[in-house]
N, C-alpha and C. Protein backbone atom coordinates (compact mmCIF):
# COMPACT_ATOMS: atom_id res chain seq x y z
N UNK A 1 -25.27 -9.55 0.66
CA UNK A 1 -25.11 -10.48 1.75
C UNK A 1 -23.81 -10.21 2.52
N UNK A 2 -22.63 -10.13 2.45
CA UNK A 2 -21.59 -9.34 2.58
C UNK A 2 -21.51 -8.15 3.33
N UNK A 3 -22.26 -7.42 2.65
CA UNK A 3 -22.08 -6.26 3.20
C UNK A 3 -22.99 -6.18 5.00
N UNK A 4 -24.19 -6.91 4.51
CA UNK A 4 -24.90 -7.67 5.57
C UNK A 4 -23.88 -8.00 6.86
N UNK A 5 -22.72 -8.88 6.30
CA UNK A 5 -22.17 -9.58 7.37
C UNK A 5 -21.12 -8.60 7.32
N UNK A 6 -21.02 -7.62 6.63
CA UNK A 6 -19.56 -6.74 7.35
C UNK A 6 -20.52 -5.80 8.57
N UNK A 7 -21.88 -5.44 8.40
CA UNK A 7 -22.35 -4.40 8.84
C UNK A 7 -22.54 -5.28 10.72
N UNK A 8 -22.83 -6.58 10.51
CA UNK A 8 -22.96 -6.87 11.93
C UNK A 8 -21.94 -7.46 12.38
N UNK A 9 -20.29 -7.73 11.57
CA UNK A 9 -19.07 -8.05 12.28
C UNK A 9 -18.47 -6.64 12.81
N UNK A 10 -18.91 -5.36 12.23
CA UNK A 10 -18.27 -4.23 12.87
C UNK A 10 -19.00 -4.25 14.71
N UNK A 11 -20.39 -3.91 14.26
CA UNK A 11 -21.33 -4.50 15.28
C UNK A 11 -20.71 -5.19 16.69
N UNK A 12 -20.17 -6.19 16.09
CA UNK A 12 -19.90 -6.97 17.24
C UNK A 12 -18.61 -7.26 17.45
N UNK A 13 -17.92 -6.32 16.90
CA UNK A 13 -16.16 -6.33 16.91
C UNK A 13 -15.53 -7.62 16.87
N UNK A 14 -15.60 -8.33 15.90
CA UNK A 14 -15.39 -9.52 15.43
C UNK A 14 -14.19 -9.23 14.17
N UNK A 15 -12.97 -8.73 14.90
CA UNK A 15 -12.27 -8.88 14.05
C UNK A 15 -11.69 -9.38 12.54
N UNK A 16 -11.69 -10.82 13.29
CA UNK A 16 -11.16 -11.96 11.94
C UNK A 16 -12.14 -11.49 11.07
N UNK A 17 -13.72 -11.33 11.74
CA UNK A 17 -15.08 -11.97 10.74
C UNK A 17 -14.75 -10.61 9.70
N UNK A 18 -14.50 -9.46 10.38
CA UNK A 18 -14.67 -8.03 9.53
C UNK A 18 -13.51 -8.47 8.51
N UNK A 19 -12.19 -9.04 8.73
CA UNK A 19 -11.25 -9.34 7.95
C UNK A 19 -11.91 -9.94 6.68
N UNK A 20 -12.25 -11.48 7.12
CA UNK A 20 -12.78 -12.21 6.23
C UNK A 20 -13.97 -11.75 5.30
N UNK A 21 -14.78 -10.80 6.05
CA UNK A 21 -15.57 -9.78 5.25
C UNK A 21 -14.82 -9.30 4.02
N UNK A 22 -14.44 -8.38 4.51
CA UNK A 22 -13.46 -7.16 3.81
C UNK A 22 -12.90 -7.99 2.46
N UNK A 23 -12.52 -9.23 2.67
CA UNK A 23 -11.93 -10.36 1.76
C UNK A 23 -12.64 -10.77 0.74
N UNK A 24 -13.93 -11.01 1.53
CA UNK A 24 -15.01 -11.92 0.54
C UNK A 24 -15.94 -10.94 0.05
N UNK A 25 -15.99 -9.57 -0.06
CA UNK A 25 -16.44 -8.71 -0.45
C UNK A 25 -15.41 -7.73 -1.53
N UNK A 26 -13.74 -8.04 -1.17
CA UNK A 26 -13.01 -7.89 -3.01
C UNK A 26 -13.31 -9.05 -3.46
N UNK A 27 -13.26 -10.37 -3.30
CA UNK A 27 -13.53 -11.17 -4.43
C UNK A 27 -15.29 -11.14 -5.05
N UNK A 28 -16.18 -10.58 -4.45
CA UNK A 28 -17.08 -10.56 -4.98
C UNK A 28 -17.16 -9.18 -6.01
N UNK A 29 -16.61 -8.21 -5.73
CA UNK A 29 -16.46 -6.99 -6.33
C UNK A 29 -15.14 -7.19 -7.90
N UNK A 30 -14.64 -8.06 -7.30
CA UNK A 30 -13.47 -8.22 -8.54
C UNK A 30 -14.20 -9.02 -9.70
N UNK A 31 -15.26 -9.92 -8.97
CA UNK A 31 -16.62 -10.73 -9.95
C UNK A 31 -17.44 -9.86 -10.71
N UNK A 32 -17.56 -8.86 -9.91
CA UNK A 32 -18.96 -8.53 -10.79
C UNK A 32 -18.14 -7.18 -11.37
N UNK A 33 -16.33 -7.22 -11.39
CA UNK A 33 -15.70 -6.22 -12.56
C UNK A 33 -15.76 -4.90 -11.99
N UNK A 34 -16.70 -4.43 -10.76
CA UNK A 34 -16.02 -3.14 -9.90
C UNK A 34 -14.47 -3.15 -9.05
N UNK A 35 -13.78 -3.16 -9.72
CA UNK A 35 -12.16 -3.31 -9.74
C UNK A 35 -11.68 -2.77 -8.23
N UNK A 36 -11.68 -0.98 -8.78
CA UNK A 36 -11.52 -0.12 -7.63
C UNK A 36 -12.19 -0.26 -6.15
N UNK A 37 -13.67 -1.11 -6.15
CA UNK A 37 -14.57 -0.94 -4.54
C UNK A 37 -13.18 -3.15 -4.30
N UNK A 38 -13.08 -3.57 -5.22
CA UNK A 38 -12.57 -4.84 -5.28
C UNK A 38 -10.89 -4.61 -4.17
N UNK A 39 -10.09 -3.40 -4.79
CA UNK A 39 -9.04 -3.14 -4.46
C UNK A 39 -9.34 -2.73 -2.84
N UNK A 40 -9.99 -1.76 -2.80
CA UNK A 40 -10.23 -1.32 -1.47
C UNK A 40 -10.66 -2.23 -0.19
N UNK A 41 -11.53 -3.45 -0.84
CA UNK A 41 -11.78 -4.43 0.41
C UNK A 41 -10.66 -5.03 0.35
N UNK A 42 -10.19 -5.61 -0.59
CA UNK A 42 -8.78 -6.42 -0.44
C UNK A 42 -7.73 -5.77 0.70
N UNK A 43 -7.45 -4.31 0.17
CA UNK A 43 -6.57 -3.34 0.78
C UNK A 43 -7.19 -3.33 2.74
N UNK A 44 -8.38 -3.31 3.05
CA UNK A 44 -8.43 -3.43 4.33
C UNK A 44 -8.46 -4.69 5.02
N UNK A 45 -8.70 -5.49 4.15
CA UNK A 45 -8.77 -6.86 4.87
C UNK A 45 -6.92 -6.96 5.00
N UNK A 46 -6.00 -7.20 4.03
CA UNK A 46 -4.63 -7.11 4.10
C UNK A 46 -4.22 -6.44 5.61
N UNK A 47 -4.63 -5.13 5.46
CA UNK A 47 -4.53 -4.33 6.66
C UNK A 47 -4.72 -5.09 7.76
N UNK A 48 -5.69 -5.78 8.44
CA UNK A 48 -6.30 -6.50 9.27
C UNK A 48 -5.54 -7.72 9.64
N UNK A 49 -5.70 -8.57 8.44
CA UNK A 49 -4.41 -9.61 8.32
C UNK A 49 -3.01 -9.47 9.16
N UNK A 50 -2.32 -7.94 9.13
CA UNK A 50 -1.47 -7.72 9.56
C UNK A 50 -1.29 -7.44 11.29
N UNK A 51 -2.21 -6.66 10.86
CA UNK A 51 -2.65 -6.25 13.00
C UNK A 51 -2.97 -7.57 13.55
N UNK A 52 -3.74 -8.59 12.89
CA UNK A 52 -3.71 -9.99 13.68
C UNK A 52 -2.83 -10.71 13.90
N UNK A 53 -1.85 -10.62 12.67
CA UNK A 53 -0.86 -11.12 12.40
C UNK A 53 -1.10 -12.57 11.55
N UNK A 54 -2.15 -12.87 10.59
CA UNK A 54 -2.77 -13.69 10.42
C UNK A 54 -1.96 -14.18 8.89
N UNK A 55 -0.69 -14.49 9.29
CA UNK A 55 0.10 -15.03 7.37
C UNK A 55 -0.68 -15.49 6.74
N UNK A 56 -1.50 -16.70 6.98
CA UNK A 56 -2.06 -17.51 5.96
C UNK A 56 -3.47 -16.62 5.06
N UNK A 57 -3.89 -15.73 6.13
CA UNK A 57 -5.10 -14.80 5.72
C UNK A 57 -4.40 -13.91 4.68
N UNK A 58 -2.70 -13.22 5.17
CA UNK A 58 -2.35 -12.69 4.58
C UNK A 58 -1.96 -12.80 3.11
N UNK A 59 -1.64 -14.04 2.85
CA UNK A 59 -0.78 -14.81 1.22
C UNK A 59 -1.88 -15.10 0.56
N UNK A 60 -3.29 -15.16 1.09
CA UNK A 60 -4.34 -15.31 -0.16
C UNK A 60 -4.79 -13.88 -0.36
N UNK A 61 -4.54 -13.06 0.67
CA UNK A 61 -4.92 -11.50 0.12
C UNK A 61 -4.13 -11.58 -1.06
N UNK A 62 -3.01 -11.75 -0.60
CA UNK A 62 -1.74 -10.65 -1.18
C UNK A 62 -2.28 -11.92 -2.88
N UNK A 63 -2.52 -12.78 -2.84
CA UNK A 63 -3.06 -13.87 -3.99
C UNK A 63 -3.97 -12.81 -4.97
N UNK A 64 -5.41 -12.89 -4.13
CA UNK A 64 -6.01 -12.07 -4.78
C UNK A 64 -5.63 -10.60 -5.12
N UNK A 65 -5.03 -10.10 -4.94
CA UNK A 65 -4.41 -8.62 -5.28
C UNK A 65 -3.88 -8.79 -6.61
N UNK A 66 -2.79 -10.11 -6.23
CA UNK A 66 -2.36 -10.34 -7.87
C UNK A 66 -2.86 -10.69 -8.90
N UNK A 67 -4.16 -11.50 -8.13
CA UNK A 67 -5.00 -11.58 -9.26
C UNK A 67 -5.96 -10.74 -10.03
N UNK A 68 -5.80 -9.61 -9.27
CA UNK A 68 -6.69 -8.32 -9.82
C UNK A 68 -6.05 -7.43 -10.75
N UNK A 69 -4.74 -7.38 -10.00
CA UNK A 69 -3.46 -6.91 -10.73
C UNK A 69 -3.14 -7.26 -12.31
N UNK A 70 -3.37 -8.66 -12.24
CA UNK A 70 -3.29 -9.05 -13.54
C UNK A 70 -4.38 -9.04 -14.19
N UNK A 71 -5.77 -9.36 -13.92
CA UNK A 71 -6.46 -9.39 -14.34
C UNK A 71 -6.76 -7.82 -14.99
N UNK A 72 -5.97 -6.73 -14.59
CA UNK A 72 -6.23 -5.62 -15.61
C UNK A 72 -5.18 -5.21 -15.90
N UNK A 73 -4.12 -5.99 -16.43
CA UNK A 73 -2.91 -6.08 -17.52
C UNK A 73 -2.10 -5.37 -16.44
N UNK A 74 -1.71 -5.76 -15.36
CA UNK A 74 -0.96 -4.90 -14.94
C UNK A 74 0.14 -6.00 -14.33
N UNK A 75 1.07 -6.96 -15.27
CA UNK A 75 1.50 -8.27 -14.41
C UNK A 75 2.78 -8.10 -13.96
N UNK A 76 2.84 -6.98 -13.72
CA UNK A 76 4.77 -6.14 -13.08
C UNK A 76 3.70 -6.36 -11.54
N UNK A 77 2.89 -5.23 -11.09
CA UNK A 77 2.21 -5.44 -9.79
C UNK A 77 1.58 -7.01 -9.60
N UNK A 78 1.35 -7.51 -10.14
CA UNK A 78 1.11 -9.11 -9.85
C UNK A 78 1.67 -9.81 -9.60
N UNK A 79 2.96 -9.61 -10.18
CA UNK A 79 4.39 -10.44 -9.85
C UNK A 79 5.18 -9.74 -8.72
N UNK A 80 4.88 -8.33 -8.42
CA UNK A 80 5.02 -8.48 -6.73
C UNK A 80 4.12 -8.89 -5.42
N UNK A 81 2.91 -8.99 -5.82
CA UNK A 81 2.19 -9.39 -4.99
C UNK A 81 2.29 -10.94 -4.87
N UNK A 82 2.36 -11.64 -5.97
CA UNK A 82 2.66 -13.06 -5.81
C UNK A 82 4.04 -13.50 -5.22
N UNK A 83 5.11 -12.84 -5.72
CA UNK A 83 6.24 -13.30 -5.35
C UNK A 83 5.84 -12.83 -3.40
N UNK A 84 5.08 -11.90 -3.11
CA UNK A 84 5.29 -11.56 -1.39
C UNK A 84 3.80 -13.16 -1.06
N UNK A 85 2.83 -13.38 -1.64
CA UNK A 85 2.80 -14.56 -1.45
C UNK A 85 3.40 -15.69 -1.31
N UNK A 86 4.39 -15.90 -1.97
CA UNK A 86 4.38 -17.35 -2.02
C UNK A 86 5.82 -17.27 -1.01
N UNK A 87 6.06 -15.84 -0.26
CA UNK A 87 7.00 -16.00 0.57
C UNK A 87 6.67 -16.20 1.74
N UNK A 88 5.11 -15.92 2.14
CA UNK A 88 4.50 -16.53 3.15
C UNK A 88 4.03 -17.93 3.05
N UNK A 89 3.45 -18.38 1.57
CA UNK A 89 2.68 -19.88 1.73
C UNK A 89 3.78 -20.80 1.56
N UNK A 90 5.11 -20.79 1.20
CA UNK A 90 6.12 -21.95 1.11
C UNK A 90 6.23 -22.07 2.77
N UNK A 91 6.67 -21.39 3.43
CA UNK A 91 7.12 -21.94 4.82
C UNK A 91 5.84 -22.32 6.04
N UNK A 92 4.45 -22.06 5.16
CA UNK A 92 3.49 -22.20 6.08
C UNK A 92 3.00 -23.86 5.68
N UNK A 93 3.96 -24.26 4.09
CA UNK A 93 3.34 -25.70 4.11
C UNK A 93 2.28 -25.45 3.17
N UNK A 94 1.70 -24.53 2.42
CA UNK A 94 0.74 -24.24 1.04
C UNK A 94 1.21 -24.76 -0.07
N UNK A 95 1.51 -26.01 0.30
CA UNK A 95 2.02 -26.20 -1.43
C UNK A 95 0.84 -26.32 -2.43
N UNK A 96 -0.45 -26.10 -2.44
CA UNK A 96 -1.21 -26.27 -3.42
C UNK A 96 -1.27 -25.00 -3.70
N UNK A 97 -1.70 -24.27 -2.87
CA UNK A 97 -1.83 -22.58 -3.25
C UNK A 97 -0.22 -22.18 -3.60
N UNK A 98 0.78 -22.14 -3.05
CA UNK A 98 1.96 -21.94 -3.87
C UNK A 98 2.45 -22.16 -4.89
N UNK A 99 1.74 -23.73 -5.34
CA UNK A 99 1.90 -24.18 -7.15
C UNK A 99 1.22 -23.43 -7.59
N UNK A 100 0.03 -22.84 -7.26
CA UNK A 100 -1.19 -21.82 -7.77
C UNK A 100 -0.48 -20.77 -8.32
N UNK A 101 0.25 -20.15 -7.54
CA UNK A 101 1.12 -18.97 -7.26
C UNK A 101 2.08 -18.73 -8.16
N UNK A 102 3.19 -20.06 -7.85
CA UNK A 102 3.54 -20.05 -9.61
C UNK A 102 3.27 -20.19 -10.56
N UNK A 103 2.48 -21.17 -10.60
CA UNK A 103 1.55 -20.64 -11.71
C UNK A 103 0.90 -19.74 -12.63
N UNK A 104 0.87 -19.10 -11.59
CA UNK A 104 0.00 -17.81 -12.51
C UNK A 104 1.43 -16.90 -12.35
N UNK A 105 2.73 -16.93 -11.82
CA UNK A 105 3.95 -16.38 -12.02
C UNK A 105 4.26 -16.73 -13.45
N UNK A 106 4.17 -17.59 -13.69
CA UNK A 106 4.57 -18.49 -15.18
C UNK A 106 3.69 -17.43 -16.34
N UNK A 107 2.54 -17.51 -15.77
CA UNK A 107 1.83 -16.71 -16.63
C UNK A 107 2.14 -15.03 -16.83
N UNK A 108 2.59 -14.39 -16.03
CA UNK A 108 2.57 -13.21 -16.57
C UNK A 108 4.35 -12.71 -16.22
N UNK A 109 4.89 -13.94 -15.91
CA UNK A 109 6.33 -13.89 -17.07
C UNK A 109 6.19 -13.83 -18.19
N UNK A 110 5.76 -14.80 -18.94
CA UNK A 110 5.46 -14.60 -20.14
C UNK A 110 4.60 -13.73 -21.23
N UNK A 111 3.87 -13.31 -20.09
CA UNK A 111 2.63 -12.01 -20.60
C UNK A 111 4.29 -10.71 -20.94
N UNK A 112 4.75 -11.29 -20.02
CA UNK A 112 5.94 -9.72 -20.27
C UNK A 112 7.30 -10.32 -20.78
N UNK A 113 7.19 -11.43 -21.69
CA UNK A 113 8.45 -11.94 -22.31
C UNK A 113 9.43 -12.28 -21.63
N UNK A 114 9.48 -12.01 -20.73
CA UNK A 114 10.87 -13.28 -19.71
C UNK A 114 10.21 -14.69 -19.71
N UNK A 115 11.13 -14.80 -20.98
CA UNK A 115 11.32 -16.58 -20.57
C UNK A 115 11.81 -17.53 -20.03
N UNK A 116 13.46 -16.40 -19.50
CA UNK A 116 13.57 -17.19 -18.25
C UNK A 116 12.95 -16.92 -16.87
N UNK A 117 12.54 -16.23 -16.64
CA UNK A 117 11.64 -16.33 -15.45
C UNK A 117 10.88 -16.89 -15.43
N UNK A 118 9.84 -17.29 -16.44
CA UNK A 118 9.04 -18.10 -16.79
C UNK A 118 9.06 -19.83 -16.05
N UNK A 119 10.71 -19.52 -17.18
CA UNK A 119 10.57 -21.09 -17.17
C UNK A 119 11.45 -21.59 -15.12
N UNK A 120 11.81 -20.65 -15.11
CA UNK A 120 12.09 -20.82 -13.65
C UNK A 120 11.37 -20.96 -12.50
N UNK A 121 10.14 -20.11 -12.98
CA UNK A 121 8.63 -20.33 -12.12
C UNK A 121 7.65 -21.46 -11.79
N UNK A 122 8.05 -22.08 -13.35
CA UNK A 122 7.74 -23.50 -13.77
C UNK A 122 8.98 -24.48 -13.02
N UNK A 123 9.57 -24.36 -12.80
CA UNK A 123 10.68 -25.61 -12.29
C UNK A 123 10.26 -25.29 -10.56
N UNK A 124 9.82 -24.18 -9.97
CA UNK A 124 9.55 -23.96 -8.82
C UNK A 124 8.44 -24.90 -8.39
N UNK A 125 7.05 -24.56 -9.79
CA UNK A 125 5.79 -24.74 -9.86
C UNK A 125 5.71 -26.65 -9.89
N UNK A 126 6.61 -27.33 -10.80
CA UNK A 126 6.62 -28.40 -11.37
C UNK A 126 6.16 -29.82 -9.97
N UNK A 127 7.17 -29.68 -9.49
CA UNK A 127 7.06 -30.95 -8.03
C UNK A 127 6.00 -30.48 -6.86
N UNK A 128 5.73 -29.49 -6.70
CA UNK A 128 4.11 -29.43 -6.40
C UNK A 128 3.18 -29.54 -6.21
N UNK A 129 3.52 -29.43 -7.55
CA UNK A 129 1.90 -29.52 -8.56
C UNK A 129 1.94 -31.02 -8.87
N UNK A 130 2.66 -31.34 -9.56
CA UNK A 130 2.64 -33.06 -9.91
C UNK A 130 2.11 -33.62 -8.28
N UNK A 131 2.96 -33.61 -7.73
CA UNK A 131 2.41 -34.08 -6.42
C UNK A 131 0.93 -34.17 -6.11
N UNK A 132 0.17 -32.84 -6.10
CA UNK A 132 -1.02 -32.62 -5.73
C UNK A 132 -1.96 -32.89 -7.16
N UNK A 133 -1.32 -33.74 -8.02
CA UNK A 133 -2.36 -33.92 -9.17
C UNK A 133 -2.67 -32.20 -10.10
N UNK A 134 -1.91 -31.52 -10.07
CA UNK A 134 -1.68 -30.06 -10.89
C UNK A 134 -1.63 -30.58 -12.59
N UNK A 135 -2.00 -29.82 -13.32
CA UNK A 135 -1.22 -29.68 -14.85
C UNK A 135 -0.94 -28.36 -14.68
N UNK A 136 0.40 -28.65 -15.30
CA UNK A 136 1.13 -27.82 -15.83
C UNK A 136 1.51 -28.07 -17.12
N UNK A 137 0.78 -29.23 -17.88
CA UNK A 137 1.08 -28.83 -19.46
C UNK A 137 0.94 -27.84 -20.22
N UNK A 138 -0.31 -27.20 -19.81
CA UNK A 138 -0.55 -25.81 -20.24
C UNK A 138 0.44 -24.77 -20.31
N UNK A 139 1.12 -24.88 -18.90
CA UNK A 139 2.30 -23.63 -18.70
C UNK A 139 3.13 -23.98 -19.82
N UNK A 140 3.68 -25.35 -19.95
CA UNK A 140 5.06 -25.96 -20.18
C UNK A 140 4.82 -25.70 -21.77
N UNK A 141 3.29 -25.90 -22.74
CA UNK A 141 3.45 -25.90 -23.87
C UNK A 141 3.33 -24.21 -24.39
N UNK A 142 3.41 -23.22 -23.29
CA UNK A 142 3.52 -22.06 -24.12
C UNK A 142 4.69 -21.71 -23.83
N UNK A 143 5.45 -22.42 -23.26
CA UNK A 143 7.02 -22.30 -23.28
C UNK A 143 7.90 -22.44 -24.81
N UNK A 144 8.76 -21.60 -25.22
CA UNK A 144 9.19 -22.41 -26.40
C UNK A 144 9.84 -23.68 -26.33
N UNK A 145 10.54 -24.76 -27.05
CA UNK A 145 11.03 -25.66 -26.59
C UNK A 145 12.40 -25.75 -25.88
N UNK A 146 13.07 -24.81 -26.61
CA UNK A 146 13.99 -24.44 -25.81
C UNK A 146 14.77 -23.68 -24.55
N UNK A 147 13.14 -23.19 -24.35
CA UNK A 147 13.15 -22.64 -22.68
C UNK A 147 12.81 -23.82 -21.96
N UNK A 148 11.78 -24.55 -21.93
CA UNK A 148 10.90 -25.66 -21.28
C UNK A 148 12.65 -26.50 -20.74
N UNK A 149 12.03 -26.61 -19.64
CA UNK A 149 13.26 -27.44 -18.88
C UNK A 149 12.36 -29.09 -18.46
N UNK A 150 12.96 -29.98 -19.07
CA UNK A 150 12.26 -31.60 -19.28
C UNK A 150 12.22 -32.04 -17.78
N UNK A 151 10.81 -32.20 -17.71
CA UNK A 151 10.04 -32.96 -16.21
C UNK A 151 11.38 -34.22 -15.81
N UNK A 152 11.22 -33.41 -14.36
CA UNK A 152 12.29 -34.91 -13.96
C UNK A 152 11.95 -36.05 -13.48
């Protein structure tokens, strides 16, 4: 279906639509575990993002990248792709997708033993997320206790 709608957004030079294609065709490819065809739509839609100049299109690419990133143990490249997220979604006003962001920062701090980064990701992540109805108990209880910095 996708490919459907990339084949008639080229068609009709529909920019955004080929973007948003390109987008919704890595997250369907990152689903069904073809990684590499996953990377490559991500990688042109990003591309696209940029020539439009489209930030907000851009910080859920650069989202999903990290999430692919990590999703095949790779959470050094995830934690740059997120950290270049959440440097677009804080000033665009994303605070749900930016708690997201740290979030899953929290997570593969700790996948790679910085616990203080971790727990710093979490103090980023914390007012947020509470705000928007988030848990973060999950993050906070694989913290040890003496990293975990107490909800204010």
């Amino acid at each position: 279906m996708y490919i459907q709608s990339l084949d008639l957004k080229n068609a009709s030079a529909d920019n955004v639509g080929i973007m948003n294609a390109r987008a919704n065709l890595g997250s369907t490819y990152a689903n069904v575990g073809d990684l590499e065809a996953a990377r490559e739509h991500y990688r042109a839609a990003l591309n696209l993002s940029w020539q439009f100049g489209d930030r907000h299109a851009e910080s859920l690419i650069l989202t999903n990248l990290g999430n692919l990133y990590f999703s095949q143990g790779h959470p050094e490249q995830a934690i740059d792709y997120w950290d270049q997220s959440l440097q677009i979604f804080s000033p665009l006003g994303g605070d749900r997708n930016a708690a997201l962001v740290e979030m899953s920062l929290v997570r593969a701090a700790r996948q790679l033993g910085d616990a203080e980064k971790a727990a710093f990701y979490l103090t980023l992540a914390r007012p947020p997320a509470k705000d928007l109805g988030l848990d973060t108990g999950s993050f906070e209880s694989r913290l040890m206790p003496s990293e975990a910095k107490p909800n204010d």
